[in-house]
Protein backbone atom coordinates (compact mmCIF):
# COMPACT_ATOMS: atom_id res chain seq x y z
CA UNK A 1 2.59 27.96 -9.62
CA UNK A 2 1.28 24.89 -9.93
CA UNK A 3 -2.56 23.56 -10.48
CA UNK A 4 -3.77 21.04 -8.87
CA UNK A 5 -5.45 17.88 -10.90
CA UNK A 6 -8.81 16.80 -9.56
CA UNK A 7 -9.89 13.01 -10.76
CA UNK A 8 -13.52 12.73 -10.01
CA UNK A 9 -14.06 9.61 -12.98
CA UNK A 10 -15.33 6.27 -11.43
CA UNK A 11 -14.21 3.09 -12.78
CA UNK A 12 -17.47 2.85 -14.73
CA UNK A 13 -17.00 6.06 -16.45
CA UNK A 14 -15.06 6.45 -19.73
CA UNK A 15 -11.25 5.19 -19.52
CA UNK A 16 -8.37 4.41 -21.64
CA UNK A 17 -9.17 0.91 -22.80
CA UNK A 18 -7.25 -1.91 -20.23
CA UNK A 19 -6.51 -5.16 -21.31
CA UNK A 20 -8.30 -7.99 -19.72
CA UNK A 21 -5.17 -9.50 -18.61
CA UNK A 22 -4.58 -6.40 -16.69
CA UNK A 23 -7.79 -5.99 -15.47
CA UNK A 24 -7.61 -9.49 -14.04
CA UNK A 25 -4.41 -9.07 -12.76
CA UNK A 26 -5.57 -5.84 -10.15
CA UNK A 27 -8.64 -8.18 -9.51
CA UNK A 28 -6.51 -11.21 -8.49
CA UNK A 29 -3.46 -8.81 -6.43
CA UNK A 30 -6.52 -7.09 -4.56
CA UNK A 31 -8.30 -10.87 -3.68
CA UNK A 32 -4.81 -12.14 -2.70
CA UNK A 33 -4.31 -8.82 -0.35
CA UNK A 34 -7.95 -9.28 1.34
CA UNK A 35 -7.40 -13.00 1.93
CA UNK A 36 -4.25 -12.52 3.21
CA UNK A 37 -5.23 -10.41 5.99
CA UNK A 38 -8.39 -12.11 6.74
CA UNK A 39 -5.95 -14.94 7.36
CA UNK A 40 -3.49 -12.70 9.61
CA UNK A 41 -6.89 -11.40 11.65
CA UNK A 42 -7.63 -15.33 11.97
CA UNK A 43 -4.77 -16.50 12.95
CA UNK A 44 -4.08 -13.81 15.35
CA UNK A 45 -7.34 -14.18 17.29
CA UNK A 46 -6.62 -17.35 17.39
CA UNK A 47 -3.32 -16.87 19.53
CA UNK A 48 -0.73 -18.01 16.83
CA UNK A 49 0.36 -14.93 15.93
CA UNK A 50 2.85 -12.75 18.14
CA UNK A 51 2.51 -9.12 18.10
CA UNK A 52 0.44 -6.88 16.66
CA UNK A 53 -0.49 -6.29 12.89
CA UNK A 54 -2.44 -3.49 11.14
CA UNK A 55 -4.30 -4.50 8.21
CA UNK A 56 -5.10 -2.95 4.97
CA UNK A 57 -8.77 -4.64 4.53
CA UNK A 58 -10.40 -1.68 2.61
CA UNK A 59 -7.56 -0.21 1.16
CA UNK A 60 -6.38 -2.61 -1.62
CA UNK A 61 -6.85 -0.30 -4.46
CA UNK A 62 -4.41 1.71 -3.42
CA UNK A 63 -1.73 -0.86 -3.73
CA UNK A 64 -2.54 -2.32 -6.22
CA UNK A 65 -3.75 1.00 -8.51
CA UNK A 66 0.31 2.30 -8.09
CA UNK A 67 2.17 -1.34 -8.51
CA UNK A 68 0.88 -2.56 -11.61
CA UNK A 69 2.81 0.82 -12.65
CA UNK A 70 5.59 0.10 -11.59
CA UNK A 71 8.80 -1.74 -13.16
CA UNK A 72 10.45 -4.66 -11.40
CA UNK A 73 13.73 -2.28 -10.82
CA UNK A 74 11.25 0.24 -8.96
CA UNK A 75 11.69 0.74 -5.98
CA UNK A 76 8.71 1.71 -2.72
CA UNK A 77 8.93 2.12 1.05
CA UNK A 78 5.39 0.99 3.11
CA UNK A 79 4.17 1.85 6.45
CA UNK A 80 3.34 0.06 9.41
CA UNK A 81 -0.02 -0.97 7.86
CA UNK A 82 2.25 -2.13 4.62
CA UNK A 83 0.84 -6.03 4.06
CA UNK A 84 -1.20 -4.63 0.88
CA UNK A 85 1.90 -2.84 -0.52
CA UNK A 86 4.03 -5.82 -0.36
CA UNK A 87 2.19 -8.33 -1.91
CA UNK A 88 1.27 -6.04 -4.59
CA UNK A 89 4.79 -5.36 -5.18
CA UNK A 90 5.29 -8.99 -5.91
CA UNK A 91 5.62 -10.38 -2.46
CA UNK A 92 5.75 -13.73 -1.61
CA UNK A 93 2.81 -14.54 0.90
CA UNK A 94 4.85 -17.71 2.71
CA UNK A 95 7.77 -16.06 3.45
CA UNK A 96 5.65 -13.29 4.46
CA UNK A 97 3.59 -15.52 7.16
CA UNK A 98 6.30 -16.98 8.07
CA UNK A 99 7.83 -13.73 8.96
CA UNK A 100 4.52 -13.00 11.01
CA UNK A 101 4.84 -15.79 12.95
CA UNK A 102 8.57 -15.14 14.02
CA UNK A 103 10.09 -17.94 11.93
CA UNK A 104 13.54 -18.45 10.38
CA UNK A 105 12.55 -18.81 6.61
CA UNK A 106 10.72 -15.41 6.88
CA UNK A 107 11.79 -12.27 4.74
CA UNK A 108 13.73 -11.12 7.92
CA UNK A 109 15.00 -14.56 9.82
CA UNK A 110 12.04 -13.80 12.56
CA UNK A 111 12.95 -10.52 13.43
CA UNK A 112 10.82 -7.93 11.51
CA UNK A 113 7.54 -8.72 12.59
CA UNK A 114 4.53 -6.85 10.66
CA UNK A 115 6.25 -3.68 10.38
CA UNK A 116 9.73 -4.69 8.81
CA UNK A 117 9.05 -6.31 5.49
CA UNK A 118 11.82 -6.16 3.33
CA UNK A 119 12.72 -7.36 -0.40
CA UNK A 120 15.21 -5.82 -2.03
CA UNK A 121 15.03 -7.97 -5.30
CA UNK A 122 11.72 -6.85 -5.57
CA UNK A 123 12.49 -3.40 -5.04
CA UNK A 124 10.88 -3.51 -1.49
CA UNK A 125 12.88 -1.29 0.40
CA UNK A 126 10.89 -2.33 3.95
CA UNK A 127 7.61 -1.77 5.80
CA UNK A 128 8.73 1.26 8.44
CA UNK A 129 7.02 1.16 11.96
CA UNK A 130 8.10 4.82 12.47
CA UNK A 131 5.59 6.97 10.93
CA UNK A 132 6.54 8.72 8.08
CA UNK A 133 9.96 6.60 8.19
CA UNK A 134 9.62 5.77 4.32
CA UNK A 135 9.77 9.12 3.36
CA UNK A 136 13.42 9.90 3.27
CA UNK A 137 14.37 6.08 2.47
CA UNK A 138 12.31 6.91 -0.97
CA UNK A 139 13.61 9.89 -1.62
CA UNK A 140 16.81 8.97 -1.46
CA UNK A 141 16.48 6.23 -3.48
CA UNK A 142 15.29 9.07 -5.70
CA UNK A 143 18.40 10.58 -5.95
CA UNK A 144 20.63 8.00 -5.50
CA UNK A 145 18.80 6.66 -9.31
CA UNK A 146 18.87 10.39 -10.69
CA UNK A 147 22.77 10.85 -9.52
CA UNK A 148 23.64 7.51 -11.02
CA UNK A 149 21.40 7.67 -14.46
CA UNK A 150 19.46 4.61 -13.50
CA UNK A 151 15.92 4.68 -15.47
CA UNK A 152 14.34 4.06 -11.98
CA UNK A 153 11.48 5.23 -10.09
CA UNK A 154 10.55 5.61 -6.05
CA UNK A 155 7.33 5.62 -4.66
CA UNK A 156 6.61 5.97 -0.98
CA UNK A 157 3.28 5.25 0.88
CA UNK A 158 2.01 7.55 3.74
CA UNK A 159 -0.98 7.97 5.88
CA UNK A 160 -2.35 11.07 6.00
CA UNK A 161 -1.12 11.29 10.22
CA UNK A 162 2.53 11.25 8.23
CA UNK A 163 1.52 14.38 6.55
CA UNK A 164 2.61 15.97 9.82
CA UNK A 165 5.70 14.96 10.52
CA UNK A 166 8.65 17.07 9.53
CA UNK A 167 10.47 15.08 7.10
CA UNK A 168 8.03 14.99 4.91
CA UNK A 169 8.62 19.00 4.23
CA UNK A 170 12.81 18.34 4.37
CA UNK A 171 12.16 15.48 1.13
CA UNK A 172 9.51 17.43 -0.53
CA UNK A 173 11.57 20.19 -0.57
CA UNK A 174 14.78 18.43 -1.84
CA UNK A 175 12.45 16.45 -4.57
CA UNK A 176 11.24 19.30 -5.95
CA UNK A 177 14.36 21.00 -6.88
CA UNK A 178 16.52 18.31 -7.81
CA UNK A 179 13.35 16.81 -9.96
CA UNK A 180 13.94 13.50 -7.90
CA UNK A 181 12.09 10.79 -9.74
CA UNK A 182 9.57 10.23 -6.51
CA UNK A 183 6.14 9.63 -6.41
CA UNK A 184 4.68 10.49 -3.05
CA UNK A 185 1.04 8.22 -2.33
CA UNK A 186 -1.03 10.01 0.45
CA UNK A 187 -3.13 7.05 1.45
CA UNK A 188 -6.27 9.26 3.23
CA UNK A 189 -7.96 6.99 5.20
CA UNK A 190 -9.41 9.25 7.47
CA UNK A 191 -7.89 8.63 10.91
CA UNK A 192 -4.83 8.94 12.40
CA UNK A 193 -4.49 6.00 15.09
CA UNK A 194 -8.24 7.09 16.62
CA UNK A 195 -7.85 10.73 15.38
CA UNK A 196 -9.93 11.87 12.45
CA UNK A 197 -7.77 13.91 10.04
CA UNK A 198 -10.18 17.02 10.05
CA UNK A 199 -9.22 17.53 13.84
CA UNK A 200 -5.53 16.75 13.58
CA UNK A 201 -4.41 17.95 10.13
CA UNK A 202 -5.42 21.75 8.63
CA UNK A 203 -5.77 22.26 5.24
CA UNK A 204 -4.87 19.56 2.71
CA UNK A 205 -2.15 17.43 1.06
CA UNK A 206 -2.47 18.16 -2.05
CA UNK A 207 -2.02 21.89 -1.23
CA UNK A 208 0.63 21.33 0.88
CA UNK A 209 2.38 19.60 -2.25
CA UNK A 210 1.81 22.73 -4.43
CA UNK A 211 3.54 24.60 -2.14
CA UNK A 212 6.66 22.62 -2.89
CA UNK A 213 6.35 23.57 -6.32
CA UNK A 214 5.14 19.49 -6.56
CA UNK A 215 2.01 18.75 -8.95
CA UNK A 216 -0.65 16.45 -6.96
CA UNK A 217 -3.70 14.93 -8.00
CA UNK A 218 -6.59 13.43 -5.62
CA UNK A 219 -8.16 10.43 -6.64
CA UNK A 220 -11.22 7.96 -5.67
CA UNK A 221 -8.29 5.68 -4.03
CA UNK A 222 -11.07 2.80 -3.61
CA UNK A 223 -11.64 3.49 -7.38
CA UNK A 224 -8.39 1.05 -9.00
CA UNK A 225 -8.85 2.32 -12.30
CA UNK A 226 -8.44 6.03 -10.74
CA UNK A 227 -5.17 5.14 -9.01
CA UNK A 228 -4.21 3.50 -12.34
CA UNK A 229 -4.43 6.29 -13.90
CA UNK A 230 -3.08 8.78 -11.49
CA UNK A 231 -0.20 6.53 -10.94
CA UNK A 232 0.92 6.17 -14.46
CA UNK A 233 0.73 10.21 -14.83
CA UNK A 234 3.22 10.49 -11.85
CA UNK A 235 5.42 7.61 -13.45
CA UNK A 236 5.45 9.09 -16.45
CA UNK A 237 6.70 12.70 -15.25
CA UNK A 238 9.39 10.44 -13.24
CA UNK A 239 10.24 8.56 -15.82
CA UNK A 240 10.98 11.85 -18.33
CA UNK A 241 12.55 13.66 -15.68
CA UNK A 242 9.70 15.77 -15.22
CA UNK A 243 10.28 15.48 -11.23
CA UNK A 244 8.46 14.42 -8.12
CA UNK A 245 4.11 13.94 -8.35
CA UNK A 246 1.82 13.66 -4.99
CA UNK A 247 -1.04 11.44 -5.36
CA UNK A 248 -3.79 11.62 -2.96
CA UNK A 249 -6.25 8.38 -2.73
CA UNK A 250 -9.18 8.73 -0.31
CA UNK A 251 -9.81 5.27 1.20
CA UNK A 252 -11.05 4.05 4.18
CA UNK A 253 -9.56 1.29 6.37
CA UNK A 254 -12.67 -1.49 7.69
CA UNK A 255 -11.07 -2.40 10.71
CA UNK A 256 -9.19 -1.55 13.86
CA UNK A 257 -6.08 0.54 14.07
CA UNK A 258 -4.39 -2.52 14.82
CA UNK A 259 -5.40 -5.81 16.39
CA UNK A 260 -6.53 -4.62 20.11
CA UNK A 261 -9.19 -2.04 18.11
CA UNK A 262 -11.97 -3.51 17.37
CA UNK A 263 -12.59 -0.57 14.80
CA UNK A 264 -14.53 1.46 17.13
CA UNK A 265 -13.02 0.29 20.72
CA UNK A 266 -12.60 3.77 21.88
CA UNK A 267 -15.42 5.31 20.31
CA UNK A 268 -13.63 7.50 17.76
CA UNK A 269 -16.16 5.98 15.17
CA UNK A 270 -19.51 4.03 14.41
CA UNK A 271 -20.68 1.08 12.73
CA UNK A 272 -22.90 3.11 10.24
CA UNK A 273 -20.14 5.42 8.74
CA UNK A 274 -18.25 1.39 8.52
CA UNK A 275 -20.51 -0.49 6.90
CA UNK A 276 -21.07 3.25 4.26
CA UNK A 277 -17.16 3.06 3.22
CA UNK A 278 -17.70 -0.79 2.96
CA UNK A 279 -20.00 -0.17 0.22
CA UNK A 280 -18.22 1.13 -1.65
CA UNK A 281 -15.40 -1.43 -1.01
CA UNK A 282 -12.46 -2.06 -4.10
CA UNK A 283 -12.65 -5.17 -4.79
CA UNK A 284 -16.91 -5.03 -4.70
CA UNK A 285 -16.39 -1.99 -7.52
CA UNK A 286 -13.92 -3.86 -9.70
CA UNK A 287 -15.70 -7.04 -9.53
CA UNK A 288 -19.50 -5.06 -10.73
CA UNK A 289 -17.45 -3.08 -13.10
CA UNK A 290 -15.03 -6.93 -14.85
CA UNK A 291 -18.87 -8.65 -15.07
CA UNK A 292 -21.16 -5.63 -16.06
CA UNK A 293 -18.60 -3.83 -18.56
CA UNK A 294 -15.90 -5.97 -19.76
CA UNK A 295 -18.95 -9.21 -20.00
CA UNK A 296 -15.95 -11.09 -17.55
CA UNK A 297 -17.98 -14.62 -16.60
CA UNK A 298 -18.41 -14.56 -13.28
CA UNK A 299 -16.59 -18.02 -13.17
CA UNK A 300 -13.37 -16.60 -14.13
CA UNK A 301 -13.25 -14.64 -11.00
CA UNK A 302 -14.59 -17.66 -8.60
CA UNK A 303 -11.61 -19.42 -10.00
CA UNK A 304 -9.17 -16.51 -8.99
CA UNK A 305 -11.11 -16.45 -5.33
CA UNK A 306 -10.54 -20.70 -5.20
CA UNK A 307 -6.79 -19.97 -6.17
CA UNK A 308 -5.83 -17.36 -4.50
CA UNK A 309 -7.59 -19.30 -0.97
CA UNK A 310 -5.59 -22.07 -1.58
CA UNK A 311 -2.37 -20.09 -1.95
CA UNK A 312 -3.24 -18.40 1.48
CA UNK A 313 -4.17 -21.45 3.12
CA UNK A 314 -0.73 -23.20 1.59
CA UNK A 315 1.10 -20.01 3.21
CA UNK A 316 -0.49 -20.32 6.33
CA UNK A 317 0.18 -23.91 6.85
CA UNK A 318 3.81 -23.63 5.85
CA UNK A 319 4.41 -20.97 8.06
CA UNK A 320 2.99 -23.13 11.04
CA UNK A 321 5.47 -25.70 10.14
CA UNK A 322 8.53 -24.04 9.29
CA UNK A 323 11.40 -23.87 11.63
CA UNK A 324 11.17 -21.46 14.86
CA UNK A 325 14.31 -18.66 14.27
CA UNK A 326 16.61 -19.75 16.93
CA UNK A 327 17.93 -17.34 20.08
CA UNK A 328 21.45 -17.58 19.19
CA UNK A 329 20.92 -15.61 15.67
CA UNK A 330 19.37 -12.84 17.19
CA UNK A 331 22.60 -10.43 16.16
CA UNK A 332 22.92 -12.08 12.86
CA UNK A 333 22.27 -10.17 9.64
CA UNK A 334 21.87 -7.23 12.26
CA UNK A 335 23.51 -3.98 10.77
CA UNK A 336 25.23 -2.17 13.86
């Protein structure tokens, strides 16, 4: 029987104390993943972008909350909306754009898109288009680092529409008795596609994660300090062989589905419950909570904002420029 840990604490309420490098550091990951994809939404309206993205504006606590856990030899899977994950992984932002735009010197020659991301130095084991596709690529990693004694750990994002799909049960399952070293991040943001989760999803993921025998824990997930927290008490029971850990963050995503959505295109939503979840947006929380309780100047962080720009500007630019991926390579690197 297991018992399920509730974290209700906000980040202004009493915490382990964080270094102000740290704190910094989740401040300047969370900028770079907003600017990113206000740069993706730009350049995509602006018709230099092929294909479709889904963006993570909103959500950036989430990412960034669970990979400042993690080790470089960690490893995670991501989900079609898995810009945010990447680059707080440690992901380069030009090779990313230049994956975007279908160019050869992206992280997949051209041919990944959005939805393919992968990094395996960095432990990035790809974005997965297929929904709930990360799943079993985590959890195996899982094993394959508790069969071969490597001090590793696996975390794999989901939406809350993957908490539906079958394989979800067949890893959960297999986690929980071989004590896999897996960390399993629920990321709740409310819909699936244009489907709220109350109408598509009955009772909860946390309790569904009990019933594997796996602890879980539900957090503020546009909180950063909560996800901290939660994240280094499921890396800690991976880490001492303690087993698999289900972390729910409830978040909220500001925009569309994808591109075509305009974030209430087919009615599904309205611009008042928006513009409530955007007030209590991560990066707005962190930033009150860096100036009002850690006496942060408020200079420090314009300087991150000015840096970060640039860097996403640079990325941008090089991406335009860099060399088209060519026809004749389309079956190169291809596994078959």
């Amino acid at each position: 029987m297991t018992t399920r840990i509730e974290e209700t604490r906000s980040s202004t309420g009493k915490t382990t104390e964080l270094s102000e490098d740290l704190l910094l550091d989740m401040y300047k990951r969370m900028v770079t993943i907003r600017k990113f994809e206000e740069a993706v939404h730009d350049v995509y309206s602006r018709g230099v972008m092929p294909g479709l993205a889904h963006l993570y504006i909103g959500m950036e606590a989430v990412a960034v909350g669970v990979c400042v856990t993690l080790k470089g030899t960690d490893t995670i899977t991501s989900t079609h909306r898995g810009h945010g994950h990447l680059l707080a992984k440690g992901g380069d932002p030009q090779r990313m754009f230049a994956e975007l735009l279908g160019k050869k010197s992206g992280y997949n020659h051209g041919k990944g898109g959005s939805m393919h991301i992968v990094d395996m130095s960095l432990g990035i084991l790809g974005a997965n288009g297929v929904v709930g596709g990360g799943l079993g690529i985590a959890t195996g990693a899982a094993l394959s680092a508790k069969l071969t004694g490597a001090e590793r750990v696996s975390v794999a994002f989901f939406g809350d529409g993957a908490l539906n799909e079958g394989i979800y049960y067949e890893v959960s399952n297999m986690a929980a008795l071989f004590k896999l070293p897996v960390i399993y991040v629920m990321e709740n943001n409310q819909y699936g596609e244009y489907t709220p989760s109350n109408k598509s999803t009955a009772g909860t993921g946390p309790a569904r994660a009990e019933a594997m025998g796996i602890p879980a824990m539900t957090v503020d997930g546009n909180d950063v300090l909560a996800v901290y927290r939660a994240a280094l008490w499921a890396a800690e029971r991976a880490r001492t062989g303690e087993g698999p850990s289900f972390i729910e963050c409830q978040t909220y995503r500001w925009l569309g589905h994808h591109m075509g959505d305009q974030g209430d295109t087919y009615g599904y939503r309205n611009s008042d419950e928006i513009e409530r979840w955007k007030k209590k947006g991560p990066i707005k929380r962190l930033k009150a909570y860096l100036l009002k309780e850690k006496d942060i100047r408020v200079e420090v962080l314009e300087e991150i904002d000015q840096k970060v720009q640039m860097e996403i500007d640079n990325a941008v630019e090089y991406a335009k420029s860099a060399l088209q991926a060519d026809r004749s390579e389309v079956f190169q690197d291809v596994y078959a």
